[in-house]
C-alpha atoms as a PDB file:
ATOM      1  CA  UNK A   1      -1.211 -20.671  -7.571  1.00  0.00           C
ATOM      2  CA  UNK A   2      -2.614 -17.373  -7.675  1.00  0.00           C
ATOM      3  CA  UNK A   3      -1.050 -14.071  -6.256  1.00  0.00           C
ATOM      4  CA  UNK A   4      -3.056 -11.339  -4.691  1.00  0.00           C
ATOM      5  CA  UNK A   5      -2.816  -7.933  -5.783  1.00  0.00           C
ATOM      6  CA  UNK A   6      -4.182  -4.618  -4.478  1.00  0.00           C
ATOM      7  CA  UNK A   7      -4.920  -1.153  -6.273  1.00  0.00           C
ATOM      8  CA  UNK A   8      -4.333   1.422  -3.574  1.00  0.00           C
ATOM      9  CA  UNK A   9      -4.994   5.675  -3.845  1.00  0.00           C
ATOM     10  CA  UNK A  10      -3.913   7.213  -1.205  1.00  0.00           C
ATOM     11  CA  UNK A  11      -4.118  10.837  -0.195  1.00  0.00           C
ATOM     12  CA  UNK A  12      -0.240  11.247   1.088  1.00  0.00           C
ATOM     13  CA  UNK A  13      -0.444  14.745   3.119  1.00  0.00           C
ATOM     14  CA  UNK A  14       3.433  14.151   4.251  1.00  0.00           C
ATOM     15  CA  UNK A  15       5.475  12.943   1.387  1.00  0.00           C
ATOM     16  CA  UNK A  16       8.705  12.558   3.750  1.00  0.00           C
ATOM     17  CA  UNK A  17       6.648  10.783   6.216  1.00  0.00           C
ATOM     18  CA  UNK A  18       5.306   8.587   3.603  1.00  0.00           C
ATOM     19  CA  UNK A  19       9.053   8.054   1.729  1.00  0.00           C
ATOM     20  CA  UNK A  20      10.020   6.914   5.273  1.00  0.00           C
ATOM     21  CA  UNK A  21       7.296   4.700   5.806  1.00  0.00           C
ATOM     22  CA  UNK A  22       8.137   3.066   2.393  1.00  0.00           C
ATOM     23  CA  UNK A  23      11.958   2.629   3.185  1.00  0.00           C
ATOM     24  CA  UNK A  24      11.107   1.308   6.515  1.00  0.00           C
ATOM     25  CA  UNK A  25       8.495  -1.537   5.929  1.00  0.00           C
ATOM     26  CA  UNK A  26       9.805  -2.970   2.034  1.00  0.00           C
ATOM     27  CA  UNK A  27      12.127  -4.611   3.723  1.00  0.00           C
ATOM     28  CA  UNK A  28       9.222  -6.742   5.650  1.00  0.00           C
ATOM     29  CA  UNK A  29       7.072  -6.607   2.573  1.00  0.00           C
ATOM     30  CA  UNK A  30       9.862  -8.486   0.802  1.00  0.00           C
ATOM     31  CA  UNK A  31      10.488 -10.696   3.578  1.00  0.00           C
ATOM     32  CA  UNK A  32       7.164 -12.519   3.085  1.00  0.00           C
ATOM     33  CA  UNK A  33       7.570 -12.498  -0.649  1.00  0.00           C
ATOM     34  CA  UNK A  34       5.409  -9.241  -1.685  1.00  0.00           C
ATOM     35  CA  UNK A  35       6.624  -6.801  -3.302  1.00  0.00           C
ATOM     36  CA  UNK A  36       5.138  -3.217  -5.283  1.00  0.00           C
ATOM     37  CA  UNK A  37       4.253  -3.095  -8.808  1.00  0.00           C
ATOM     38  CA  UNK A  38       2.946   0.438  -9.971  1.00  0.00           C
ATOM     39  CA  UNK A  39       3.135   3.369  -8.361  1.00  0.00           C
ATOM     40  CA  UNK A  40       1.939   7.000  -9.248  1.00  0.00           C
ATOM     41  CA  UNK A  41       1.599  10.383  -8.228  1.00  0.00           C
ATOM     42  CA  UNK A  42      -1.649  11.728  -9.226  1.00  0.00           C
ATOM     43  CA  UNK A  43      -1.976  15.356 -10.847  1.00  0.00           C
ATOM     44  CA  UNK A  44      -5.709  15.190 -11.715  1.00  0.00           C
ATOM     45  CA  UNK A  45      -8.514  12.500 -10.520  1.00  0.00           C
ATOM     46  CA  UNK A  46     -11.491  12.555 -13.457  1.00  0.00           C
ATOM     47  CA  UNK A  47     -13.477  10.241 -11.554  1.00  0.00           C
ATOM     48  CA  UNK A  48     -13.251   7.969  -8.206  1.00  0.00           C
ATOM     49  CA  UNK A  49     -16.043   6.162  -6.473  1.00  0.00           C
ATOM     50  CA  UNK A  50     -15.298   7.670  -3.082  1.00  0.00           C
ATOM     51  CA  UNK A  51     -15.188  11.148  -1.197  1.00  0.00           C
ATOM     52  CA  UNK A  52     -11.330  10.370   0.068  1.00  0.00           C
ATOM     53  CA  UNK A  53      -9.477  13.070  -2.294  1.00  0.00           C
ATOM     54  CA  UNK A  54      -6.142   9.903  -3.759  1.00  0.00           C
ATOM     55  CA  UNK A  55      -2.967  11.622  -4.608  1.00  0.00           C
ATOM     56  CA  UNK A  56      -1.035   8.611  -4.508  1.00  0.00           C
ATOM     57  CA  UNK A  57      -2.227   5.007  -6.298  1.00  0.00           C
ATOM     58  CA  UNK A  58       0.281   2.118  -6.346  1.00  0.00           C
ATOM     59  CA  UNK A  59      -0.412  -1.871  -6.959  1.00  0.00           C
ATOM     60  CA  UNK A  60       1.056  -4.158  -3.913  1.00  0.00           C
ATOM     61  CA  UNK A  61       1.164  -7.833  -4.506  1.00  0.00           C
ATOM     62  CA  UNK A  62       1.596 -10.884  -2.306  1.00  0.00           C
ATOM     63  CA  UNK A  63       2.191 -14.674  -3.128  1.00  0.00           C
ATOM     64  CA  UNK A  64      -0.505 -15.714  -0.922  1.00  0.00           C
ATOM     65  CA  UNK A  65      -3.557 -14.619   1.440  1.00  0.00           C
ATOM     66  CA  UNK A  66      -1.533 -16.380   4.345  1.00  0.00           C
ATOM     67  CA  UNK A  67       1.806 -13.812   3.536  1.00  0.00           C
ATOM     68  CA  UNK A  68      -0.285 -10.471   3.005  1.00  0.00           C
ATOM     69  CA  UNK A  69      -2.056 -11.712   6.297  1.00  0.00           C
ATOM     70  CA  UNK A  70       1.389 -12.220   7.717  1.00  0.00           C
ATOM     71  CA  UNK A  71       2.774  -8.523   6.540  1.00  0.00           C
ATOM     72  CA  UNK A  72      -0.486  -6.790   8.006  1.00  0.00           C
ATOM     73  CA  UNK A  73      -0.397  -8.533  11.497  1.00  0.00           C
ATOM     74  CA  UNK A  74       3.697  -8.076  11.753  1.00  0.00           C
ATOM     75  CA  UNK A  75       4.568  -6.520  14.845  1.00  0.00           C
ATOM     76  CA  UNK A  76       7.128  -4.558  13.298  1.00  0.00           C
ATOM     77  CA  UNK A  77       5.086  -3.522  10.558  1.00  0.00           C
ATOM     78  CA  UNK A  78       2.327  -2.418  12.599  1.00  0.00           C
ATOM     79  CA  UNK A  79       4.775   0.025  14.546  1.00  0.00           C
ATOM     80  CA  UNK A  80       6.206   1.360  11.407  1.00  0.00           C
ATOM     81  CA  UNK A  81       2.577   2.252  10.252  1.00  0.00           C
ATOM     82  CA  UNK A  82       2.014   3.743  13.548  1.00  0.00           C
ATOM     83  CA  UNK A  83       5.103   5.839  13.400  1.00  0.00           C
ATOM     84  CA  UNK A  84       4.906   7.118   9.552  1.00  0.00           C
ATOM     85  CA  UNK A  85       1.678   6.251   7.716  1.00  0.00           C
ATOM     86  CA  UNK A  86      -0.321   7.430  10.315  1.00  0.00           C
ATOM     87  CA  UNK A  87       0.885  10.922  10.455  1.00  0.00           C
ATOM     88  CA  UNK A  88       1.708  10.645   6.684  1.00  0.00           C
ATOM     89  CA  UNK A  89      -1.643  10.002   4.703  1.00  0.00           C
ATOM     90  CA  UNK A  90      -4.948  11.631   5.191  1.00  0.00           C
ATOM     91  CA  UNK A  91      -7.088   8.388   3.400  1.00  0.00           C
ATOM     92  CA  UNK A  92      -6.314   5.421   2.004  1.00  0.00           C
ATOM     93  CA  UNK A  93      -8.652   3.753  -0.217  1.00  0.00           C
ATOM     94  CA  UNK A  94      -8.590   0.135  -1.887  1.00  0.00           C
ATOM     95  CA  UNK A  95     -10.216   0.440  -5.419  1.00  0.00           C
ATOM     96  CA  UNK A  96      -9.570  -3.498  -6.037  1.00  0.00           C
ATOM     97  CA  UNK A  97      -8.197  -6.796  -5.115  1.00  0.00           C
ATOM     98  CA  UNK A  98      -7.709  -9.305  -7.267  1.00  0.00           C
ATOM     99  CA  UNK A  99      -5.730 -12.096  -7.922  1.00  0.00           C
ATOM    100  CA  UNK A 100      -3.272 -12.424 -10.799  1.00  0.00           C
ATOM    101  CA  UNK A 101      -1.581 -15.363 -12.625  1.00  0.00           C
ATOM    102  CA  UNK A 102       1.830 -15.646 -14.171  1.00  0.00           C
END
């Protein structure tokens, strides 16, 4: 079976914000069997197909549709974004998803 996988940039405005946000929902991520691959901090973006400025691009990965669906709708989760994402990144922009075989 195939996993999905996301390519994220994000423009992170509040990097202790955002390093809370991260500590706080893993946890959840990891309960429903996803987990992060890559993860940068960007210097210099040569070229992007969007006007969000990314500062930020990281690859998230879930066994299934059914568990990222799962981690998005979480109650939990969704008060964690609320609390530090929010306030935390200026834009968030999916380059790609894809799914991935091992």
């Amino acid at each position: 079976m195939a996993k999905l996988e996301m390519l994220v940039g994000l423009f992170v405005k509040s990097e202790a914000l955002y390093l809370k946000y991260r500590e706080a929902m893993t946890p959840i991520l990891r309960g429903v069997g996803g987990d992060f691959g890559y993860d940068f901090v960007v210097g210099k973006v040569l070229k992007k197909e969007t006007n969000n400025d990314i500062n930020r691009v990281f690859t998230i990965r879930f066994p299934n549709k059914e568990a990222m669906d799962t981690f998005f709708s979480d109650e939990e989760y969704i008060a964690i974004k609320e609390k530090y994402y929010k306030p935390a990144v200026e834009y968030t922009t999916i380059i790609r998803s894809y799914e991935i075989t091992e």
